[in-house]
C-alpha atoms as a PDB file:
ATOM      1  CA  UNK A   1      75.286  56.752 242.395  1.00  0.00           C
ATOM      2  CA  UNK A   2      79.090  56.408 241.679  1.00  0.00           C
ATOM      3  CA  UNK A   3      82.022  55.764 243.431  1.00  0.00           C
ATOM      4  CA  UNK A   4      81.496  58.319 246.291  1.00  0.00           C
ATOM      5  CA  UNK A   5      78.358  56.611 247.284  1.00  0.00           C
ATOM      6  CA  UNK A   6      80.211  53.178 247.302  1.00  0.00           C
ATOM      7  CA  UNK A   7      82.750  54.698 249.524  1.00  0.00           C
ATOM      8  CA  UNK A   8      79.889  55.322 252.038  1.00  0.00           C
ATOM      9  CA  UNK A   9      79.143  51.791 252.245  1.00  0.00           C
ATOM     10  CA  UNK A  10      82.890  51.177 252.561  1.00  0.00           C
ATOM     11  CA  UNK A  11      82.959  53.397 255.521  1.00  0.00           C
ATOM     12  CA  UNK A  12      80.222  51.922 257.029  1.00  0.00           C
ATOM     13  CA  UNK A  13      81.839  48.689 256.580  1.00  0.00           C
ATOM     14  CA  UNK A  14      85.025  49.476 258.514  1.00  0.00           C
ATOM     15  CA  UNK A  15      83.729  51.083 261.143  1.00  0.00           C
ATOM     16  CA  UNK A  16      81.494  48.162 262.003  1.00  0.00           C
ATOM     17  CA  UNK A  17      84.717  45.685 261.520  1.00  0.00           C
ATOM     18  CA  UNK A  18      86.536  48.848 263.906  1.00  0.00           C
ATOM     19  CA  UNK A  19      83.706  48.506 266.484  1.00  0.00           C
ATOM     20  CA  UNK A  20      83.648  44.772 266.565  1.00  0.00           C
ATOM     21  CA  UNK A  21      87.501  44.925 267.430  1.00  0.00           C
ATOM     22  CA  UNK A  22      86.535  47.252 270.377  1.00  0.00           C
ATOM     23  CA  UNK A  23      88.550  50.089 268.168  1.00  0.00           C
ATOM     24  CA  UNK A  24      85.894  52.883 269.208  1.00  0.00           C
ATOM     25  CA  UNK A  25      87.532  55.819 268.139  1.00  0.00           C
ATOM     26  CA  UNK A  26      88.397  54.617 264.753  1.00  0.00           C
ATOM     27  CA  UNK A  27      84.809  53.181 264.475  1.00  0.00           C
ATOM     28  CA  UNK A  28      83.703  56.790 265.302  1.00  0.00           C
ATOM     29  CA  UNK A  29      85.616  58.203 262.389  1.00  0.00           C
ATOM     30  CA  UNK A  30      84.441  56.025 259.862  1.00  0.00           C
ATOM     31  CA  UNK A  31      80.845  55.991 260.564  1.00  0.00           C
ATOM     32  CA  UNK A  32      81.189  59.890 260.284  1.00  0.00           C
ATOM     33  CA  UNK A  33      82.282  59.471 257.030  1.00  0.00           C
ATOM     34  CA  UNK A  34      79.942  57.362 256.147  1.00  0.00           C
ATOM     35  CA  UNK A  35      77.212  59.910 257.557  1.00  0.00           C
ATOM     36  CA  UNK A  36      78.985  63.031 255.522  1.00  0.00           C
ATOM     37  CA  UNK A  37      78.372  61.485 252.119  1.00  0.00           C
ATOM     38  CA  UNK A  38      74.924  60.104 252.734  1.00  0.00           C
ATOM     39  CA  UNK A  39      74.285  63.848 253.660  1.00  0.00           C
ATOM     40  CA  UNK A  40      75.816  64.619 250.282  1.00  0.00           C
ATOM     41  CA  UNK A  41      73.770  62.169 248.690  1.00  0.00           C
ATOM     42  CA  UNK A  42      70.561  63.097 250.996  1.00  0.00           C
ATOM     43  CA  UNK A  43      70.196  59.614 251.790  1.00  0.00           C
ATOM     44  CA  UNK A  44      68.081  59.889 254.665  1.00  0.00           C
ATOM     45  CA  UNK A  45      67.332  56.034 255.133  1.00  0.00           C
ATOM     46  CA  UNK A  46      71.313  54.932 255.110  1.00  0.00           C
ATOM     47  CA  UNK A  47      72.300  58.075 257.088  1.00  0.00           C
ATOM     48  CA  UNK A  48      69.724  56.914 259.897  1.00  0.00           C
ATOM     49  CA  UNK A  49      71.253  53.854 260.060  1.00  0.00           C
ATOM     50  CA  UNK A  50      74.897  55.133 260.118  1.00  0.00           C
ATOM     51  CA  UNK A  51      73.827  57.893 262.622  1.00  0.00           C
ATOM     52  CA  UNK A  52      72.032  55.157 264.915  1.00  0.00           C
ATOM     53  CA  UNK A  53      75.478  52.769 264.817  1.00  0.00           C
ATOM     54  CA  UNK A  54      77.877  55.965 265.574  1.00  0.00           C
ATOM     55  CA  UNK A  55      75.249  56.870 268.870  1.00  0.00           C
ATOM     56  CA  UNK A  56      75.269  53.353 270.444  1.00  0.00           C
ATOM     57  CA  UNK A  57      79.232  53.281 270.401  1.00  0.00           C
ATOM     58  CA  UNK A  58      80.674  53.451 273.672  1.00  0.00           C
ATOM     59  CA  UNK A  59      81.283  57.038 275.135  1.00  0.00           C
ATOM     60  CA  UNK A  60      84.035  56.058 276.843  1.00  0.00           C
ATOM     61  CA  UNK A  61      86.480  56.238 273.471  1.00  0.00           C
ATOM     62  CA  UNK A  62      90.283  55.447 275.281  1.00  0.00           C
ATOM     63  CA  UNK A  63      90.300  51.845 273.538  1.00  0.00           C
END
């Protein structure tokens, strides 16, 4: 896939360590990344999984 897709994973990847650290709004951000280039990719399996992590942050994002 290249080095964009590995990015994706990276994303991924820092938002999870960002959402473990209660960092929600920087969490946010990177799982949207994440989601933008497994859209580019059409990777409909990885996107899920990124879109299901971004909806179960908290909405409350002033931490």
């Amino acid at each position: 896939f290249g080095d964009r897709f590995s990015q994706a994973l990276t994303y991924y990847c820092l938002a999870s360590l960002a959402q473990e650290q209660e960092d929600y709004p920087e969490a946010r951000a990177y799982f949207q990344k994440a989601l933008e280039i497994y859209a580019e990719y059409q990777d409909e399996y990885r996107g899920a999984i990124a879109r299901e992590a971004l909806e179960r942050l908290p909405d409350n994002s002033e931490n």
